[in-house]
C-alpha atoms as a PDB file:
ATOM      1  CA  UNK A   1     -76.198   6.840 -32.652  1.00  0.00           C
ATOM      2  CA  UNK A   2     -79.869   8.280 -31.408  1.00  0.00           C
ATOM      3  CA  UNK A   3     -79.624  11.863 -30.420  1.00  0.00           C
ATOM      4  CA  UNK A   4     -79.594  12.678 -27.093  1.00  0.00           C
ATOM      5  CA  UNK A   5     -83.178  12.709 -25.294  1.00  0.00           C
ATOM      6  CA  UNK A   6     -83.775  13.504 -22.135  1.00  0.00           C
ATOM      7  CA  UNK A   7     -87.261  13.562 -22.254  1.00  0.00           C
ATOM      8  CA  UNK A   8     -89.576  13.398 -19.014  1.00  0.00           C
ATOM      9  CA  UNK A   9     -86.373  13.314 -16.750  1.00  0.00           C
ATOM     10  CA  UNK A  10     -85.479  16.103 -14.112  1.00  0.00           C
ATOM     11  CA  UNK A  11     -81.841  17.373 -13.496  1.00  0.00           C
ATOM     12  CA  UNK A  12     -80.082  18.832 -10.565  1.00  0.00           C
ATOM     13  CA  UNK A  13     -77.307  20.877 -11.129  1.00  0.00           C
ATOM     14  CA  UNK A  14     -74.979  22.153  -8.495  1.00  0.00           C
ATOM     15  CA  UNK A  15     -73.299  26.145  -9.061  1.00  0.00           C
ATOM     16  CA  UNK A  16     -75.670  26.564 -11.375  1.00  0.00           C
ATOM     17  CA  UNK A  17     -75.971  30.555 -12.020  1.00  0.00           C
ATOM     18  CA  UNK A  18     -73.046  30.948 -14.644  1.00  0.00           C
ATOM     19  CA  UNK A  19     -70.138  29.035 -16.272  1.00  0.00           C
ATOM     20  CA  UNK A  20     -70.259  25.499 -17.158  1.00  0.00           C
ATOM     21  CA  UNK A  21     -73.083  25.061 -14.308  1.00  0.00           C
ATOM     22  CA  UNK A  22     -75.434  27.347 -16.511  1.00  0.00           C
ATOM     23  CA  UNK A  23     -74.103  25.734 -19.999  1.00  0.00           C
ATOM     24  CA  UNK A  24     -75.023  22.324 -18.608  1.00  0.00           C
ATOM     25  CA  UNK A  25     -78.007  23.343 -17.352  1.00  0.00           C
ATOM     26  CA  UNK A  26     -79.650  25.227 -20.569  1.00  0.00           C
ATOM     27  CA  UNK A  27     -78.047  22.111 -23.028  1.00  0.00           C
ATOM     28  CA  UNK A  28     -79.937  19.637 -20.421  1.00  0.00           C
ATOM     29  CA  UNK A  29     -82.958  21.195 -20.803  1.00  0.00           C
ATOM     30  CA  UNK A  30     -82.842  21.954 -24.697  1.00  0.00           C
ATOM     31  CA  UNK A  31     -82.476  17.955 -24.572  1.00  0.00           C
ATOM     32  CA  UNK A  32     -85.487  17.915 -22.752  1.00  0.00           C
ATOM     33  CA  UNK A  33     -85.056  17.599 -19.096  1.00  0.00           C
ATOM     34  CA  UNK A  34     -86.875  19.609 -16.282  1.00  0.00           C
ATOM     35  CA  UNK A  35     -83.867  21.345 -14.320  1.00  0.00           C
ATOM     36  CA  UNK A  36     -83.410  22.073 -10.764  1.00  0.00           C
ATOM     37  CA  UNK A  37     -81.118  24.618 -10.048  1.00  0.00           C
ATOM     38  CA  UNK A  38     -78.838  24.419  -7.413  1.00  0.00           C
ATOM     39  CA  UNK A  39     -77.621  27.689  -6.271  1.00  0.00           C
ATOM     40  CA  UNK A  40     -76.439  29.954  -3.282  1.00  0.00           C
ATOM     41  CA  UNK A  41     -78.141  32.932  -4.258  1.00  0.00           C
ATOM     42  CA  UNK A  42     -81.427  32.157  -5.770  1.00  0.00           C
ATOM     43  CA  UNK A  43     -82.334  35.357  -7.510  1.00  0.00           C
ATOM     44  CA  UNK A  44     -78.754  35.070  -9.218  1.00  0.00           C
ATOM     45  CA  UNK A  45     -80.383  31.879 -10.850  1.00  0.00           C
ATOM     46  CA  UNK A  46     -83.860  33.681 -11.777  1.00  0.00           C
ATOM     47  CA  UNK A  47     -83.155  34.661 -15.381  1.00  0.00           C
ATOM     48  CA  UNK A  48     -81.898  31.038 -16.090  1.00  0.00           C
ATOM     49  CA  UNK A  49     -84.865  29.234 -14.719  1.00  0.00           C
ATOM     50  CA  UNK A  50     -86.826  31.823 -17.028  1.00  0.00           C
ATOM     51  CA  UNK A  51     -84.682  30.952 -19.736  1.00  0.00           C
ATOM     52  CA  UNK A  52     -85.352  27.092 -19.129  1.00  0.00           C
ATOM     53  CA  UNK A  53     -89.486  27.597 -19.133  1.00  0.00           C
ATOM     54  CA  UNK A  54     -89.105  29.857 -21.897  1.00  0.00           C
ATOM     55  CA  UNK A  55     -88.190  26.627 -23.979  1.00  0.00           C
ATOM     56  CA  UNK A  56     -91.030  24.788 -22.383  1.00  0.00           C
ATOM     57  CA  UNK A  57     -89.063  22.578 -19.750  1.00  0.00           C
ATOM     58  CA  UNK A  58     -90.098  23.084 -15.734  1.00  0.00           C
ATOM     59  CA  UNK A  59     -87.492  24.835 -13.589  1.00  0.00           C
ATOM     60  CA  UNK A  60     -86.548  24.970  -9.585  1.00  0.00           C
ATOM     61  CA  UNK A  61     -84.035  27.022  -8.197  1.00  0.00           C
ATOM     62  CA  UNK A  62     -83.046  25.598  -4.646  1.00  0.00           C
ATOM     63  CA  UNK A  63     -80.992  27.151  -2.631  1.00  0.00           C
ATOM     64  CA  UNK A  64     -77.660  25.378  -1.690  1.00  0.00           C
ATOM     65  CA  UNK A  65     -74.827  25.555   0.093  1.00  0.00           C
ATOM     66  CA  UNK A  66     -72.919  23.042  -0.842  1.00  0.00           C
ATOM     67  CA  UNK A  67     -70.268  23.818   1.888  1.00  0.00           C
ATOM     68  CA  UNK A  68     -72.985  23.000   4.653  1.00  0.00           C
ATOM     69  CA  UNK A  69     -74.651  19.819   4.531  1.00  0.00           C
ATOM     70  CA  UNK A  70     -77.947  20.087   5.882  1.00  0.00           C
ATOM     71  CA  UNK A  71     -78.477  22.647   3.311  1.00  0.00           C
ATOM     72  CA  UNK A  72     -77.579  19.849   0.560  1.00  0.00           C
ATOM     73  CA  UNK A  73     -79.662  17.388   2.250  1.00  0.00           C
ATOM     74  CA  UNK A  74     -82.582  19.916   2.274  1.00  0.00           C
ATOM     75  CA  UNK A  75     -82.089  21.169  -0.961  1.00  0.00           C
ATOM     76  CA  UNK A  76     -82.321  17.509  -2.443  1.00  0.00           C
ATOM     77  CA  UNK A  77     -85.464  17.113  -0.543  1.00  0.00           C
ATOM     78  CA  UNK A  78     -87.166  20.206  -2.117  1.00  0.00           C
ATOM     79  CA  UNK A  79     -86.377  19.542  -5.623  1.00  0.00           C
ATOM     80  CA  UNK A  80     -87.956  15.622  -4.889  1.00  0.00           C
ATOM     81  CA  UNK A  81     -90.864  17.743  -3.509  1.00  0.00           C
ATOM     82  CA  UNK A  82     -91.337  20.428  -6.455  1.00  0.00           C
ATOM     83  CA  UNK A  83     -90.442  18.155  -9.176  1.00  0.00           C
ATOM     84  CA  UNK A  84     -91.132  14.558  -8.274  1.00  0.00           C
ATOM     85  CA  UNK A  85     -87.797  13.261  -8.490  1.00  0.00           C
ATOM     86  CA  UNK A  86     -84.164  13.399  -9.443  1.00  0.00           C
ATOM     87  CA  UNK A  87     -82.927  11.328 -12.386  1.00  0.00           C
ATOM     88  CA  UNK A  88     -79.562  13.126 -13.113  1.00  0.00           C
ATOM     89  CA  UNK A  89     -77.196  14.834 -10.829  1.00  0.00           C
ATOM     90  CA  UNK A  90     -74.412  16.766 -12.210  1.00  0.00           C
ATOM     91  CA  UNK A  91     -72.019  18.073  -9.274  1.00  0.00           C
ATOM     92  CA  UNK A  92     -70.429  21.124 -10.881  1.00  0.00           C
ATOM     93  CA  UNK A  93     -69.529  23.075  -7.596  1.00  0.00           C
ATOM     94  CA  UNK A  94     -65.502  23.346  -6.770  1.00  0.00           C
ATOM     95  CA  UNK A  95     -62.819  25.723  -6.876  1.00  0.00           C
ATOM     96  CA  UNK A  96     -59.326  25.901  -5.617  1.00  0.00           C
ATOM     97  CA  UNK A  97     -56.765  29.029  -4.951  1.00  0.00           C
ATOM     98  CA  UNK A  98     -53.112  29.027  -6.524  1.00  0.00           C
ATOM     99  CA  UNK A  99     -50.154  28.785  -3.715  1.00  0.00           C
ATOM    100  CA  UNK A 100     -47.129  27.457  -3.892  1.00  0.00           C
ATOM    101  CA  UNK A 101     -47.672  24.292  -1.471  1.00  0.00           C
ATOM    102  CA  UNK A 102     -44.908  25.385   1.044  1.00  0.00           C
ATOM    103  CA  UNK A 103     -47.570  28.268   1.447  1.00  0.00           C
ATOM    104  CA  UNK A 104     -50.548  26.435   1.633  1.00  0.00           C
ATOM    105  CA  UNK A 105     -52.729  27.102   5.168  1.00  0.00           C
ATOM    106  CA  UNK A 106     -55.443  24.158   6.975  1.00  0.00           C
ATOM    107  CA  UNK A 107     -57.924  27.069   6.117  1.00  0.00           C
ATOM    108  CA  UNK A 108     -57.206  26.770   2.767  1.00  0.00           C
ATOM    109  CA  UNK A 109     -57.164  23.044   2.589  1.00  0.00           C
ATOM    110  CA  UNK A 110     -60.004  22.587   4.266  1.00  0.00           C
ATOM    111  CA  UNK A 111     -61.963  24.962   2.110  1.00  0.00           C
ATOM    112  CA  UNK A 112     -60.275  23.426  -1.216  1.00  0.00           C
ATOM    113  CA  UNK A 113     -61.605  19.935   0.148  1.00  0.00           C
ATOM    114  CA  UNK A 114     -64.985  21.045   1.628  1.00  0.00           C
ATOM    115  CA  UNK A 115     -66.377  22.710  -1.724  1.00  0.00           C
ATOM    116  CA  UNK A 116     -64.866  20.530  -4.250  1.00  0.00           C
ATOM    117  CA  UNK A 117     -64.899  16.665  -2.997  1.00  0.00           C
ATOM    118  CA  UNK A 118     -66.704  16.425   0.334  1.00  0.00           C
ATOM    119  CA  UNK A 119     -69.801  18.306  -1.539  1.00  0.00           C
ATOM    120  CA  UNK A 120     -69.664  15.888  -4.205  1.00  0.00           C
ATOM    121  CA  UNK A 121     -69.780  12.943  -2.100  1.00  0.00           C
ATOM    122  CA  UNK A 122     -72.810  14.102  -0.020  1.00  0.00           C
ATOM    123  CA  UNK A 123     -74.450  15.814  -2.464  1.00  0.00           C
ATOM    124  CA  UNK A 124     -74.346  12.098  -4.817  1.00  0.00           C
ATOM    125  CA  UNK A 125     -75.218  10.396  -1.487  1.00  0.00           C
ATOM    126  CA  UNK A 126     -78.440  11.875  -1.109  1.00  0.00           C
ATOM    127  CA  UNK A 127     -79.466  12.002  -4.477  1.00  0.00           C
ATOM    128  CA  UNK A 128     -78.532   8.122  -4.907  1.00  0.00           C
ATOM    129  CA  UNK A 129     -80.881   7.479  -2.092  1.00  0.00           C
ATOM    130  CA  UNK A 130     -83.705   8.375  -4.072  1.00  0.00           C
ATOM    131  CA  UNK A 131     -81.957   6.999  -7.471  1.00  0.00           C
ATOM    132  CA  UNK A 132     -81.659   3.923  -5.378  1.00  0.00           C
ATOM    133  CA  UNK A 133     -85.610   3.812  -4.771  1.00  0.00           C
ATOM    134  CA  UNK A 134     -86.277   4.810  -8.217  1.00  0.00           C
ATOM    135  CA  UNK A 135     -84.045   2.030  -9.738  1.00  0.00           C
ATOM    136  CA  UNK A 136     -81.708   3.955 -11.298  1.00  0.00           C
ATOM    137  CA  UNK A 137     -79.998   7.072 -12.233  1.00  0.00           C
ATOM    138  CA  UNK A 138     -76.785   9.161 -14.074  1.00  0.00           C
ATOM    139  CA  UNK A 139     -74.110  11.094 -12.067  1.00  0.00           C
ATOM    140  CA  UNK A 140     -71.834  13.266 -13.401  1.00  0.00           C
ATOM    141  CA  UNK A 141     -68.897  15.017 -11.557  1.00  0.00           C
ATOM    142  CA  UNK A 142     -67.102  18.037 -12.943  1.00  0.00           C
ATOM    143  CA  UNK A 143     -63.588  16.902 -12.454  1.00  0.00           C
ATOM    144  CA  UNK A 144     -60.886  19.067 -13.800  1.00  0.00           C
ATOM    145  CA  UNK A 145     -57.522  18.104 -16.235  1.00  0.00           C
ATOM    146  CA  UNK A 146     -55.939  19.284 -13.047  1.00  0.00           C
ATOM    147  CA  UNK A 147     -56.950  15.995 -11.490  1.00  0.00           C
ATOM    148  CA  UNK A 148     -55.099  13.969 -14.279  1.00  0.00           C
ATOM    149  CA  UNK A 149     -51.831  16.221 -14.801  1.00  0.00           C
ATOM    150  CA  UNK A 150     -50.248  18.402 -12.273  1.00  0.00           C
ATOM    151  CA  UNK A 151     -50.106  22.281 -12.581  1.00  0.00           C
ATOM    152  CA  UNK A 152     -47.568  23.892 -10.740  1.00  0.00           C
ATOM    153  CA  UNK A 153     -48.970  26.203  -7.840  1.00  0.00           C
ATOM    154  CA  UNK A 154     -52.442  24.228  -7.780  1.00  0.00           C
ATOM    155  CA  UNK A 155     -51.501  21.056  -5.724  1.00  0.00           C
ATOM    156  CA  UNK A 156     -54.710  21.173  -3.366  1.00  0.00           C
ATOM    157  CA  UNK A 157     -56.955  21.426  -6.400  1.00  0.00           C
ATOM    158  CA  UNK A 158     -55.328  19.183  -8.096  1.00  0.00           C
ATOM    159  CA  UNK A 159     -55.567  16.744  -5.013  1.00  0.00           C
ATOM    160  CA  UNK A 160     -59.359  17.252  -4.923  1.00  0.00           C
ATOM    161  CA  UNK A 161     -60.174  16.901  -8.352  1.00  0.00           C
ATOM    162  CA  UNK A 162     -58.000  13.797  -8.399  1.00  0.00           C
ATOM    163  CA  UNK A 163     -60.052  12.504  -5.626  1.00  0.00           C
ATOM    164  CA  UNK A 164     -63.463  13.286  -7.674  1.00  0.00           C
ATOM    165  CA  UNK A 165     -62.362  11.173 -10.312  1.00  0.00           C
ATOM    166  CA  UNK A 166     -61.307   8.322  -8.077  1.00  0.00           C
ATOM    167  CA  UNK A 167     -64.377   8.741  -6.180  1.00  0.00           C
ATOM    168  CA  UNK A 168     -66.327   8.408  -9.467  1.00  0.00           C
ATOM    169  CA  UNK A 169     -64.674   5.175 -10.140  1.00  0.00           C
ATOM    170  CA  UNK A 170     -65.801   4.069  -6.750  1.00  0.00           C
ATOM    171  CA  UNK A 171     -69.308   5.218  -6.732  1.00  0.00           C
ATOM    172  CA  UNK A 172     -69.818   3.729 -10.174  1.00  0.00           C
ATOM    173  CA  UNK A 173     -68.566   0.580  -9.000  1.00  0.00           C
ATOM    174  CA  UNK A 174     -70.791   0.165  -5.810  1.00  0.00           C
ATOM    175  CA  UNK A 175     -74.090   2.105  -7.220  1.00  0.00           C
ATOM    176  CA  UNK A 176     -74.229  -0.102 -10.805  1.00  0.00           C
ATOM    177  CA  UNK A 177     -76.069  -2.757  -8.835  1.00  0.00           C
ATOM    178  CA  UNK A 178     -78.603   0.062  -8.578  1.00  0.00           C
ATOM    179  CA  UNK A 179     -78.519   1.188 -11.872  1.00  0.00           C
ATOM    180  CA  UNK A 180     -77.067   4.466 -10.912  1.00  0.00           C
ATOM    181  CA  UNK A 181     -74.417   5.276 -13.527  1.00  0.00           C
ATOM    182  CA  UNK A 182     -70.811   7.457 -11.911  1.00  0.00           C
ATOM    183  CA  UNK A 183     -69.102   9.048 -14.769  1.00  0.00           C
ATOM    184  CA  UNK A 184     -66.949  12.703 -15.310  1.00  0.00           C
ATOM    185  CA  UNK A 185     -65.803  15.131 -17.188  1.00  0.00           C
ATOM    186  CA  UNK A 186     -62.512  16.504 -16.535  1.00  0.00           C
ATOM    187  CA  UNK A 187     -62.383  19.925 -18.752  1.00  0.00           C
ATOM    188  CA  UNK A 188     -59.114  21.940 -19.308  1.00  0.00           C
ATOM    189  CA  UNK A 189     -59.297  26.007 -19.003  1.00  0.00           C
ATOM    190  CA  UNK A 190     -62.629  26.937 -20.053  1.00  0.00           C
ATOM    191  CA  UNK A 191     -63.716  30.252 -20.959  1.00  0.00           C
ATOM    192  CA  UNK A 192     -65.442  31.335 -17.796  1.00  0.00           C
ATOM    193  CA  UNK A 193     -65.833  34.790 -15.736  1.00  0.00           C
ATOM    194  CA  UNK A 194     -63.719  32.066 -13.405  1.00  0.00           C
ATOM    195  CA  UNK A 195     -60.886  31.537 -15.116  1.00  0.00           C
ATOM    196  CA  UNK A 196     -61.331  35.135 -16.607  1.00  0.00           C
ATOM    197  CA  UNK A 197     -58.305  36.628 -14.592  1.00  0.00           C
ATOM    198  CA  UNK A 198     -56.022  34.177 -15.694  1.00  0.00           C
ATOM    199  CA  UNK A 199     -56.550  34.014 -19.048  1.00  0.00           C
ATOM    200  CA  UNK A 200     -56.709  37.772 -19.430  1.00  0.00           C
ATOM    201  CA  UNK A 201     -53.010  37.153 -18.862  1.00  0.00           C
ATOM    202  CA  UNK A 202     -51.803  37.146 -22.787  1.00  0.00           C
ATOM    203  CA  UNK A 203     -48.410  35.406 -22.398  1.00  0.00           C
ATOM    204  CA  UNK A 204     -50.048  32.705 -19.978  1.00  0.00           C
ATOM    205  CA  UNK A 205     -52.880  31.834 -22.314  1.00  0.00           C
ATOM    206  CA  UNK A 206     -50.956  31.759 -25.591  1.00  0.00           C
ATOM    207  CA  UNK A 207     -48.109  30.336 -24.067  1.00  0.00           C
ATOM    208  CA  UNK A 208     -49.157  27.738 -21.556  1.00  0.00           C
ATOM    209  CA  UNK A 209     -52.824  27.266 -22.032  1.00  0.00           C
ATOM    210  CA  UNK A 210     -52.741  27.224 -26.150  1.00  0.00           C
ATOM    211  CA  UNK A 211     -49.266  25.974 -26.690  1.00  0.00           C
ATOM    212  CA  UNK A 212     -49.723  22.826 -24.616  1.00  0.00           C
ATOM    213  CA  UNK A 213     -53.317  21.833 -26.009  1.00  0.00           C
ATOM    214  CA  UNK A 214     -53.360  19.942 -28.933  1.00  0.00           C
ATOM    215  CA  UNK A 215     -55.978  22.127 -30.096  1.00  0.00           C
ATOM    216  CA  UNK A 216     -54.169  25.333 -29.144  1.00  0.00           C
ATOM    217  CA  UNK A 217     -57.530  26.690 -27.827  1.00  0.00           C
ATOM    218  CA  UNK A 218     -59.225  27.512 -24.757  1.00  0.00           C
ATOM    219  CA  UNK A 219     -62.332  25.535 -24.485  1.00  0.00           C
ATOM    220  CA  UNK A 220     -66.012  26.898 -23.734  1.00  0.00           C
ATOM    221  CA  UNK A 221     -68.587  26.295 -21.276  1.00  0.00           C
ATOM    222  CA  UNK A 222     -71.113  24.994 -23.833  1.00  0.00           C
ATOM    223  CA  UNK A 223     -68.341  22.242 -25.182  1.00  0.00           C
ATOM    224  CA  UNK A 224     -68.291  20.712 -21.322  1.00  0.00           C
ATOM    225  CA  UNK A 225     -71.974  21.150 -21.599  1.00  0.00           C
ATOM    226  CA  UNK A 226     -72.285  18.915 -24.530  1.00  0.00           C
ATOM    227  CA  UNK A 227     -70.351  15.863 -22.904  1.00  0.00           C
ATOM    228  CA  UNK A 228     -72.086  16.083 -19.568  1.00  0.00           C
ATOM    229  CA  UNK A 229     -75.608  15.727 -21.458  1.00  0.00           C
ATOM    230  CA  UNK A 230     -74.191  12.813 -23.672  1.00  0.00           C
ATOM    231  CA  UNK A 231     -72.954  11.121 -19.866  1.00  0.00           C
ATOM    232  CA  UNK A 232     -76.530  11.284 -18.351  1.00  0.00           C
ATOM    233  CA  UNK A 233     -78.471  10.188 -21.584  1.00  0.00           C
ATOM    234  CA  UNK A 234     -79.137   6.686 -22.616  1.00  0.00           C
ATOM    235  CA  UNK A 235     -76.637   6.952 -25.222  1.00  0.00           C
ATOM    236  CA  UNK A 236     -73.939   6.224 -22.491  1.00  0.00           C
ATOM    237  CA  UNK A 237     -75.980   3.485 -20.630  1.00  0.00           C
ATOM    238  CA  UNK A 238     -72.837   1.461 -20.922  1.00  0.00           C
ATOM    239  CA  UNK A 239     -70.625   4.078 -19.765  1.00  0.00           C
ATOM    240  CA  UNK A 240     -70.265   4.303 -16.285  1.00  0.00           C
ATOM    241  CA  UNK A 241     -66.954   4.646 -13.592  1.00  0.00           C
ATOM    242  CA  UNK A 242     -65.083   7.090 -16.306  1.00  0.00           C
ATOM    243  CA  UNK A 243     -63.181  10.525 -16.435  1.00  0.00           C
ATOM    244  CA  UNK A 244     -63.709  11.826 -19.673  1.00  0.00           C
ATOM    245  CA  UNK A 245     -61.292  14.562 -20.506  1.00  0.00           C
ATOM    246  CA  UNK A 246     -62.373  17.299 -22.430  1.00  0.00           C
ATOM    247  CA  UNK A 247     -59.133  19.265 -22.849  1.00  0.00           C
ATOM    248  CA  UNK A 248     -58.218  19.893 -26.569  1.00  0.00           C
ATOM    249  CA  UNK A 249     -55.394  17.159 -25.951  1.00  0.00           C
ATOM    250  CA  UNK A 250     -53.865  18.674 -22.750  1.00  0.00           C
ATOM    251  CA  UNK A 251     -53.376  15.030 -21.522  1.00  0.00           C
ATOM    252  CA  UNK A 252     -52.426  13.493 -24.457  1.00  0.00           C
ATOM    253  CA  UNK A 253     -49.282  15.057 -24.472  1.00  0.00           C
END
């Protein structure tokens, strides 16, 4: 297999300032594509665009709401402007809050829904629009294991990682015909200032999160980084309309 080039393309990654959205964003560029970074707070993101020309690729930082729409759509339309086009997309942005679902509020739903899957299917549509006239393209969501196995407490992110998956699957199917791949990655706990206050939580990390891995490890930022660059280079041209776990085994079991 060639190594991974990415070579004269141009990125746009969603919650890009820290976690996986910064891992993915450095390993895309270190494989040689310009990066757009999609942000709420742009000066949060104005070390990592450094970091990114430091190593001789172009950087954007755009900033994006991915709760509000028109602030997608424009943000799309000023990384087209600055940097010619978008060849990869890679929706990172989501979240979800623990509560028991007898507990669980519209607000919360609604907020659950609005930043995980209703950004990722706006954000893809406008960036396939352009894909589209460019004849072609790579998506790739940031699904979760939590939208392959249920976790107790979690049921509305679960639900809308589940969807991202299944909307992958459906993108993937009606995009190929413009040679837009749809693929994921659906990581387990990853070492993230995120996921920091759970996993400070010894008997929950070594006995939940390490026990049930096959692994018996938490996963890190640059390990989800590594898969998402391997979806969006030509090495996967075959591989579209897939959830690719990346979860030490979680699901296997």
């Amino acid at each position: 297999m060639q190594p991974t080039t990415l070579t004269g393309s141009v990125a746009l990654v969603t919650a890009a300032s820290r976690g996986i959205g910064r891992a993915v964003a450095l390993d895309l560029a270190a494989h040689g594509a310009d990066v757009a970074l999609g942000v709420r707070d742009p000066e949060a993101a104005a070390g990592l665009a450094d970091e990114i020309r430091a190593i001789g690729r172009r950087a954007a930082v755009v900033a994006m709401d991915v709760t509000d729409l028109p602030s997608c759509r424009a943000a799309v339309d000023a990384v087209v402007t600055e940097l010619g086009t978008i060849d990869v997309l890679v929706n990172n942005a989501g979240g979800g809050i623990v509560e028991d679902a007898l507990d669980v509020t519209e607000e919360h739903f609604d907020t659950v829904w609005a930043l995980t899957t209703k950004s990722t299917f706006f954000v893809s549509q406008y960036v396939a629009r352009h894909m589209r006239t460019a004849g072609g393209g790579s998506i790739v969501n940031v699904a979760s294991q939590a939208g392959l196995v249920a976790l107790p407490g979690e049921s509305v992110y679960c639900l809308s990682k589940a969807a991202v998956i299944h909307l992958t699957k459906c993108l993937a199917v009606e995009w190929g015909q413009y040679g837009i791949r749809v693929n994921a990655v659906a990581p387990t706990f990853i070492e993230t200032d995120g996921t920091a206050p759970a996993l400070s939580d010894a008997a929950f990390r070594t006995d939940t999160v390490e026990r049930i891995a096959a692994l018996h490890r938490i996963g890190q930022p640059e390990e989800v980084a590594a898969a998402v660059t391997f979806l969006a280079g030509e090495g996967a041209s075959l591989v579209t309309g897939t959830a690719l776990p990346i979860d030490g085994g979680w699901t296997a079991r």
